[in-house]
PDB file of N, CA and C in Angstrom:
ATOM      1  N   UNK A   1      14.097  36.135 -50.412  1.00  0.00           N
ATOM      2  CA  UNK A   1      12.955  35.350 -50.858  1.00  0.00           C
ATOM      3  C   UNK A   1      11.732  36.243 -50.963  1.00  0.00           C
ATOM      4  N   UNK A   2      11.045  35.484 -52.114  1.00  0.00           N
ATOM      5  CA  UNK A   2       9.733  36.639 -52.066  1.00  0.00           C
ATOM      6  C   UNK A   2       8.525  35.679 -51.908  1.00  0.00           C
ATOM      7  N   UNK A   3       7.433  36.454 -51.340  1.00  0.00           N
ATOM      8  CA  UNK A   3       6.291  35.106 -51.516  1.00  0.00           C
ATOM      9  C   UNK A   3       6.162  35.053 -49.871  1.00  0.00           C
ATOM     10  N   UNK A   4       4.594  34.963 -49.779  1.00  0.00           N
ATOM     11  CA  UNK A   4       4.749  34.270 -48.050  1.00  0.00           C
ATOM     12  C   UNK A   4       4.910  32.804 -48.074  1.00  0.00           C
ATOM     13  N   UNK A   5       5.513  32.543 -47.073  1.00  0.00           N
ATOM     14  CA  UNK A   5       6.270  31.276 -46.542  1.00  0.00           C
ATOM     15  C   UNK A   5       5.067  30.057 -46.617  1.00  0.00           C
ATOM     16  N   UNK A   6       3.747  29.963 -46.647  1.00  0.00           N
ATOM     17  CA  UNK A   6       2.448  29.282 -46.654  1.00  0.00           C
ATOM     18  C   UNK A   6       2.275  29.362 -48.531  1.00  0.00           C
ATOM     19  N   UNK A   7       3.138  29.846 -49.055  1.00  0.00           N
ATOM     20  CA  UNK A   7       2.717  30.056 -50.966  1.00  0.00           C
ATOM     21  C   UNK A   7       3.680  28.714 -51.147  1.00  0.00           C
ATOM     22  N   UNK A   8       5.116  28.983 -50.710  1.00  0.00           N
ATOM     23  CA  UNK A   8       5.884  28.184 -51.202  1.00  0.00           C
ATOM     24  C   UNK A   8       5.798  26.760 -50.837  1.00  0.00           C
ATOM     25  N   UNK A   9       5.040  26.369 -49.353  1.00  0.00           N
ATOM     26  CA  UNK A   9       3.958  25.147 -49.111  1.00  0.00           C
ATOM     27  C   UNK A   9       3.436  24.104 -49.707  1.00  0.00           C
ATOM     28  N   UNK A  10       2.307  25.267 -50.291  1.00  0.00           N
ATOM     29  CA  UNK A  10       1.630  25.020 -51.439  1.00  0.00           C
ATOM     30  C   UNK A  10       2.227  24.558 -52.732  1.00  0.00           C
ATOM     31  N   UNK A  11       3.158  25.485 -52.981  1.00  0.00           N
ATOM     32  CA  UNK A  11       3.558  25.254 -54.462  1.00  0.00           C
ATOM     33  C   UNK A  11       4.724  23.900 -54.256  1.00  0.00           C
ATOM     34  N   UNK A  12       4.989  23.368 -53.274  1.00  0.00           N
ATOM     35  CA  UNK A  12       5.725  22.340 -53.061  1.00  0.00           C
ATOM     36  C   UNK A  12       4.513  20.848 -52.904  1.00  0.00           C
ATOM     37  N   UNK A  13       3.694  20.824 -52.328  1.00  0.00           N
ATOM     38  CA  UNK A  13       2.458  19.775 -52.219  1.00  0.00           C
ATOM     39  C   UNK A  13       2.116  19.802 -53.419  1.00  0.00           C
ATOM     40  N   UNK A  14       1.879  21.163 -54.063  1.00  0.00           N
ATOM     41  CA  UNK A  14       1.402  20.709 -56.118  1.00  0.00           C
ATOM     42  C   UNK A  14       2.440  20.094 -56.636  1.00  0.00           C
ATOM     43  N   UNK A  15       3.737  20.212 -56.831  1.00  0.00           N
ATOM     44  CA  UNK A  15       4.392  19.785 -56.996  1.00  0.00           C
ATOM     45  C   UNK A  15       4.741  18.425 -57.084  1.00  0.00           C
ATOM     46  N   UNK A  16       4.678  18.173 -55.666  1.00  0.00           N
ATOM     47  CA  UNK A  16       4.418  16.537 -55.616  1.00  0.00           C
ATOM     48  C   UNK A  16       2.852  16.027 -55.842  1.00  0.00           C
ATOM     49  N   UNK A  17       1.969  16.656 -55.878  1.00  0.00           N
ATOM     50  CA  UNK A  17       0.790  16.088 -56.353  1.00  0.00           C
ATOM     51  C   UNK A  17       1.323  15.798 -58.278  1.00  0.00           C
ATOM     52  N   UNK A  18       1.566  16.552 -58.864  1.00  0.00           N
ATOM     53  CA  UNK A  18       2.118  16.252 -60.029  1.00  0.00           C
ATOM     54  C   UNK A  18       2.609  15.637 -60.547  1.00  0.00           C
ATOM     55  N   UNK A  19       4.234  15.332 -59.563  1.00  0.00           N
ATOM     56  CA  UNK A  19       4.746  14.531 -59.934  1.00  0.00           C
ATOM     57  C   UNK A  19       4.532  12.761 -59.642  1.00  0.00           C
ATOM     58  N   UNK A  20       3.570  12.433 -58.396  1.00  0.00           N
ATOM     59  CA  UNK A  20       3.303  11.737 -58.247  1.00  0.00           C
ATOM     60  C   UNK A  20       2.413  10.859 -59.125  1.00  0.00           C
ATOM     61  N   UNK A  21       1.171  12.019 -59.800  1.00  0.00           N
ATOM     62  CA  UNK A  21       0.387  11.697 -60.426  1.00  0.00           C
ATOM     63  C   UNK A  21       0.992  11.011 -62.185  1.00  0.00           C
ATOM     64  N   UNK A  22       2.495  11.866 -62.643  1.00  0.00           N
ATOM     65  CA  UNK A  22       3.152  11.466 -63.943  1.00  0.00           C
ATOM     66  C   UNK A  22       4.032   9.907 -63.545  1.00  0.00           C
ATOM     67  N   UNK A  23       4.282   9.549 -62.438  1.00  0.00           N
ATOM     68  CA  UNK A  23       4.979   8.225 -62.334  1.00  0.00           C
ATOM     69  C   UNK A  23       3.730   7.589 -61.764  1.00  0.00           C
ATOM     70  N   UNK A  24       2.551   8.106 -61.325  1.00  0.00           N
ATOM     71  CA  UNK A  24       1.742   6.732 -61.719  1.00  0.00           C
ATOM     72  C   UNK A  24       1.071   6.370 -62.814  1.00  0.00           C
ATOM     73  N   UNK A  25       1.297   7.815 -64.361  1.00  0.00           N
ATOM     74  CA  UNK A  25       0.678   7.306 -65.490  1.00  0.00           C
ATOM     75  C   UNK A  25       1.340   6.652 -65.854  1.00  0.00           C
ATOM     76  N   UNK A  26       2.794   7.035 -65.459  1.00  0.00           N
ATOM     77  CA  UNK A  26       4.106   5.777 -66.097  1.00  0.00           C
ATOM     78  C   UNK A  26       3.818   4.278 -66.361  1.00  0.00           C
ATOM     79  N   UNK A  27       3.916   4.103 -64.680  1.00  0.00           N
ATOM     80  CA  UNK A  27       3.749   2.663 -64.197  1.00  0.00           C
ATOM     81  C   UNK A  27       2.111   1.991 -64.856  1.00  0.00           C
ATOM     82  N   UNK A  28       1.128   2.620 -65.390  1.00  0.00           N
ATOM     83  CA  UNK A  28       0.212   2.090 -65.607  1.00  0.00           C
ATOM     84  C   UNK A  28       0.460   1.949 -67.082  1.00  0.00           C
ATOM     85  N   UNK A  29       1.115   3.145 -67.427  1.00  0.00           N
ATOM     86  CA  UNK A  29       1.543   2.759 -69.243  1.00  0.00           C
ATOM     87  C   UNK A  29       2.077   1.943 -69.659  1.00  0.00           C
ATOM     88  N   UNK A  30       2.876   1.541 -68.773  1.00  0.00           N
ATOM     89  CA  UNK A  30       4.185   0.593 -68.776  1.00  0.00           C
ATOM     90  C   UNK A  30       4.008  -0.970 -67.997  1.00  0.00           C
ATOM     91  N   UNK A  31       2.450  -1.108 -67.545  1.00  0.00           N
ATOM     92  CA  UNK A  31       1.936  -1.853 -67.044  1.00  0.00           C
ATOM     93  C   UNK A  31       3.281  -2.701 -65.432  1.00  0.00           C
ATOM     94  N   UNK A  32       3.583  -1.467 -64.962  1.00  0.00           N
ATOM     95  CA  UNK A  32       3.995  -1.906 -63.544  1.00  0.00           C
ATOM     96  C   UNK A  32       2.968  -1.455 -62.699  1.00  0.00           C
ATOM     97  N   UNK A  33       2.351  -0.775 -62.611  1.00  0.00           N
ATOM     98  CA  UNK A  33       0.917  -0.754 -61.603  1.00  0.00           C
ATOM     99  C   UNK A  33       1.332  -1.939 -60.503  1.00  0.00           C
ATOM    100  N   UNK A  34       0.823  -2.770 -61.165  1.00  0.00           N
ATOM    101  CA  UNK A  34      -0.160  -3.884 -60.219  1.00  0.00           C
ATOM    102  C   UNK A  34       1.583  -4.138 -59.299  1.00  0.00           C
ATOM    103  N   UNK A  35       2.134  -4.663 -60.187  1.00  0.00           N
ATOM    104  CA  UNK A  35       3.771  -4.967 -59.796  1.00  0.00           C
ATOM    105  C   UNK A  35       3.994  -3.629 -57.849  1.00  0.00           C
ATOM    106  N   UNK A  36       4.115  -2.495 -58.841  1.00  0.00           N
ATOM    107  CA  UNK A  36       4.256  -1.732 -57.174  1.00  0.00           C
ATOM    108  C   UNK A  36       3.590  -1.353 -56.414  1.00  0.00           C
ATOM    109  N   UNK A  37       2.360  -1.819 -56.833  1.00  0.00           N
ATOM    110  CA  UNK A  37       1.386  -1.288 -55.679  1.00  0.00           C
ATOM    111  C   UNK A  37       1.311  -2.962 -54.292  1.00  0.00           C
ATOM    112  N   UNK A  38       1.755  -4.184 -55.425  1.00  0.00           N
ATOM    113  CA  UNK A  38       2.447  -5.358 -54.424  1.00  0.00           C
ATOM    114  C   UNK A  38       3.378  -4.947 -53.754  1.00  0.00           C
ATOM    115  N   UNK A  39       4.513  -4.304 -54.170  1.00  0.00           N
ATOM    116  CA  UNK A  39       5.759  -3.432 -53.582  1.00  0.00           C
ATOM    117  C   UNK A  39       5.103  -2.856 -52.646  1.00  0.00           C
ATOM    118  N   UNK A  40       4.759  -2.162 -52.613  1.00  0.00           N
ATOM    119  CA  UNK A  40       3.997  -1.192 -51.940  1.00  0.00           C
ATOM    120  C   UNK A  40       3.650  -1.682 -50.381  1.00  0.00           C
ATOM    121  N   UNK A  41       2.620  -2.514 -50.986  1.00  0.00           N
ATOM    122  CA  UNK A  41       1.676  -3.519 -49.683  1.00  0.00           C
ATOM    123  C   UNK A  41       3.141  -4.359 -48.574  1.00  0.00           C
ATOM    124  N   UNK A  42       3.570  -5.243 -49.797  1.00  0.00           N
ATOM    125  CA  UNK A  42       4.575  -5.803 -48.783  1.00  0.00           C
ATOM    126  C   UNK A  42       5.716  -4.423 -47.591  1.00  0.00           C
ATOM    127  N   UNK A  43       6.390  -3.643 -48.291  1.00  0.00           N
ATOM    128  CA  UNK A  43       6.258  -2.657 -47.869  1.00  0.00           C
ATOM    129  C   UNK A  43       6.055  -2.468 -46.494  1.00  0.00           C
ATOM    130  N   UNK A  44       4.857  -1.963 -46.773  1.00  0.00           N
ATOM    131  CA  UNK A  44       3.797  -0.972 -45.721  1.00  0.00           C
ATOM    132  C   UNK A  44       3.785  -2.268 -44.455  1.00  0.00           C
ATOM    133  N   UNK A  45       3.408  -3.731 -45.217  1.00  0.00           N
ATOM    134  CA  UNK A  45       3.127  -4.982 -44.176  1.00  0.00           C
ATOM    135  C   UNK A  45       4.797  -5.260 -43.324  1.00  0.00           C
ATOM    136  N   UNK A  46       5.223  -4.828 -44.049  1.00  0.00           N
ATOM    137  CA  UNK A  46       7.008  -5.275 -43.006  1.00  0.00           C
ATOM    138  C   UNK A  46       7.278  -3.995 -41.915  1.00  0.00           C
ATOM    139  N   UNK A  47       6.863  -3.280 -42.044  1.00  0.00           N
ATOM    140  CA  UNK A  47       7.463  -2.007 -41.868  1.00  0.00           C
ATOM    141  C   UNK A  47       6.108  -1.857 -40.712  1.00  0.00           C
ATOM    142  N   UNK A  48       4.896  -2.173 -40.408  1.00  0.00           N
ATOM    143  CA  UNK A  48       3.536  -1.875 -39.655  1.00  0.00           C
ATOM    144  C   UNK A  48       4.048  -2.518 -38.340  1.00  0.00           C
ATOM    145  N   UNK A  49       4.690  -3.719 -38.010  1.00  0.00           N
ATOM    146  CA  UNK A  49       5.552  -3.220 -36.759  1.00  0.00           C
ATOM    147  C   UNK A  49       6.355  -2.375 -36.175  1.00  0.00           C
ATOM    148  N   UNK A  50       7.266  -1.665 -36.946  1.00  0.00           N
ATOM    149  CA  UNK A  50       7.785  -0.217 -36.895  1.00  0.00           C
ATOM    150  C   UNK A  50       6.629   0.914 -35.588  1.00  0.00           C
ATOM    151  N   UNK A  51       5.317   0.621 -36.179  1.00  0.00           N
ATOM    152  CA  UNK A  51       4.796   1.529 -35.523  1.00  0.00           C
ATOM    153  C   UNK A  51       3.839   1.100 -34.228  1.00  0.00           C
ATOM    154  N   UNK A  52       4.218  -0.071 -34.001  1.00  0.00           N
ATOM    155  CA  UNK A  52       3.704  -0.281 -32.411  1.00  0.00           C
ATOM    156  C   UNK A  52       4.687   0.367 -31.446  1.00  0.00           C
TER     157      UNK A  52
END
Protein backbone atom coordinates (compact mmCIF):
# COMPACT_ATOMS: atom_id res chain seq x y z
CA UNK A 1 0.00 0.00 0.00
CA UNK A 2 1.07 3.45 -0.67
CA UNK A 3 -0.25 6.63 0.96
CA UNK A 4 -0.33 7.31 4.78
CA UNK A 5 -2.98 5.39 6.48
CA UNK A 6 -4.88 9.08 7.66
CA UNK A 7 -5.01 9.83 3.34
CA UNK A 8 -6.95 6.74 2.77
CA UNK A 9 -9.46 8.05 5.82
CA UNK A 10 -10.02 10.84 4.17
CA UNK A 11 -10.45 9.67 0.80
CA UNK A 12 -13.05 7.15 2.23
CA UNK A 13 -15.33 10.06 4.31
CA UNK A 14 -15.19 12.01 0.65
CA UNK A 15 -16.33 9.28 -0.69
CA UNK A 16 -19.23 8.84 1.28
CA UNK A 17 -19.75 12.52 1.51
CA UNK A 18 -20.37 12.08 -2.33
CA UNK A 19 -22.08 9.45 -2.49
CA UNK A 20 -24.44 10.38 0.02
CA UNK A 21 -24.88 13.72 -1.37
CA UNK A 22 -25.88 11.83 -5.31
CA UNK A 23 -28.75 9.59 -3.54
CA UNK A 24 -30.03 12.55 -1.90
CA UNK A 25 -30.22 14.47 -5.36
CA UNK A 26 -31.90 11.23 -6.42
CA UNK A 27 -34.55 11.04 -3.89
CA UNK A 28 -35.34 14.79 -4.30
CA UNK A 29 -35.46 14.35 -8.20
CA UNK A 30 -37.53 11.61 -7.93
CA UNK A 31 -39.52 13.33 -5.26
CA UNK A 32 -38.89 10.52 -2.40
CA UNK A 33 -37.31 13.10 -0.07
CA UNK A 34 -40.07 13.74 2.13
CA UNK A 35 -41.12 9.79 1.85
CA UNK A 36 -37.42 8.81 3.57
CA UNK A 37 -36.63 11.27 5.56
CA UNK A 38 -40.37 9.83 7.34
CA UNK A 39 -38.37 6.47 6.99
CA UNK A 40 -35.81 7.88 8.50
CA UNK A 41 -37.58 9.55 11.66
CA UNK A 42 -39.69 6.45 12.31
CA UNK A 43 -36.45 4.70 12.15
CA UNK A 44 -34.32 6.65 14.41
CA UNK A 45 -37.91 6.83 16.86
CA UNK A 46 -38.03 2.77 17.13
CA UNK A 47 -34.60 2.17 17.45
CA UNK A 48 -33.95 5.48 20.43
CA UNK A 49 -34.71 2.82 22.99
CA UNK A 50 -31.84 0.76 21.74
CA UNK A 51 -29.79 3.41 23.38
CA UNK A 52 -30.90 3.70 26.96
Amino acid sequence: MTGAPWMRCHETALLALILRRLVLNYLSDSNLYEEFKTIIVEYRTSHAEDKR
